[in-house]
Protein backbone atom coordinates (compact mmCIF):
# COMPACT_ATOMS: atom_id res chain seq x y z
CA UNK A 1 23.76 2.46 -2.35
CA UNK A 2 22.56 5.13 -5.03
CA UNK A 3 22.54 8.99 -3.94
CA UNK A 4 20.53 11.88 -4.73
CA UNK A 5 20.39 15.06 -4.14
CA UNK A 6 16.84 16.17 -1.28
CA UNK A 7 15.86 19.43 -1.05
CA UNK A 8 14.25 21.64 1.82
CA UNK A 9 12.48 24.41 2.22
CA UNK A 10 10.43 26.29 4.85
CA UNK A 11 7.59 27.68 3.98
CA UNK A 12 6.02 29.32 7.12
CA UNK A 13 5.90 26.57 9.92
CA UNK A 14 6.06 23.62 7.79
CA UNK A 15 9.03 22.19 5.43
CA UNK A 16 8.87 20.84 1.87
CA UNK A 17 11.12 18.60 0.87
CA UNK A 18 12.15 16.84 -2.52
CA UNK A 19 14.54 14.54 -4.41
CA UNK A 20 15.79 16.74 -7.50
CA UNK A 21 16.02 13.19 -9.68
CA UNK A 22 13.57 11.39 -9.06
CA UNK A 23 9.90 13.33 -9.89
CA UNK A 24 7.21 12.36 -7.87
CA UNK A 25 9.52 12.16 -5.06
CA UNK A 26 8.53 14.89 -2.59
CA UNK A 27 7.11 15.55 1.06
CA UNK A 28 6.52 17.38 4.04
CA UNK A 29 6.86 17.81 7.74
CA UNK A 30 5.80 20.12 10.82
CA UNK A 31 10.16 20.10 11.78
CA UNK A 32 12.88 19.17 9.50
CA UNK A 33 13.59 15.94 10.93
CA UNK A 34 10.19 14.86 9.80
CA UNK A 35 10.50 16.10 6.59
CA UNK A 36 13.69 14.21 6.22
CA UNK A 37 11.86 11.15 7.64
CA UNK A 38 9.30 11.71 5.55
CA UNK A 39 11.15 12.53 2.11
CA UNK A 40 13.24 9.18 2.69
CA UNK A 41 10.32 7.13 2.83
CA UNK A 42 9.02 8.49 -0.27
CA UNK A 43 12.06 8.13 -2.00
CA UNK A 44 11.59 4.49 -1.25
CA UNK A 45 8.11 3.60 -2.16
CA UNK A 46 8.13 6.00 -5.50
CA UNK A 47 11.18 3.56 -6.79
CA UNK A 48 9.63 0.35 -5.18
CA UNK A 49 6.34 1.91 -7.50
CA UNK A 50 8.29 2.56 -10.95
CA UNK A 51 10.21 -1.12 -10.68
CA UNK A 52 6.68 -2.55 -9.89
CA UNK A 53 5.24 -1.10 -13.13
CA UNK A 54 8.30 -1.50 -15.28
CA UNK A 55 8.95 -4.83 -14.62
CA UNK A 56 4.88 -5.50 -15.21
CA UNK A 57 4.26 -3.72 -18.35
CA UNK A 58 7.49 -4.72 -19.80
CA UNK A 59 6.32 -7.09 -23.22
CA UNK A 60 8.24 -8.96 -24.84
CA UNK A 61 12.23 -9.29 -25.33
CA UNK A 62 13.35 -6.95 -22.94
CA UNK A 63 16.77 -6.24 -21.71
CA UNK A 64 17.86 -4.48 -18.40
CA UNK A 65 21.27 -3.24 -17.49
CA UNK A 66 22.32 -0.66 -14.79
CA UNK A 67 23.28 2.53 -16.05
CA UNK A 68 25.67 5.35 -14.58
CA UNK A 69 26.36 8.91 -16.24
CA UNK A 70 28.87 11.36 -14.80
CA UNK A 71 28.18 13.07 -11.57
């Protein structure tokens, strides 16, 4: 399981939220449960999106490894 780091903040009666890592990643939500909710299932579908395109418009030899750097 990988982790990032979400972010909140409430902005008159609504809450933003976004993943610091990952752009694109981002949402909102009337409370902050939903936002949470909401941010997680973004999270999902923006890296379900990027593997989708990588691993279609990759030509070629290609060659994929994980990768870690320090936290």
């Amino acid at each position: 399981m990988k982790q990032f780091t979400a972010v909140y903040k409430k902005t008159g009666g609504c809450y933003s939220g976004w993943v610091e890592e990952i752009p694109g990643a981002n949402s909102q939500g009337r409370t902050l449960k939903e936002t949470k909710e909401n941010l997680q299932e973004a999270l999902e579908l923006v890296l379900k999106a990027n593997r989708q395109l990588s691993s279609t418009g990759a030509k070629g030899d290609i060659v994929r490894e994980p990768i870690s750097i320090p936290s």
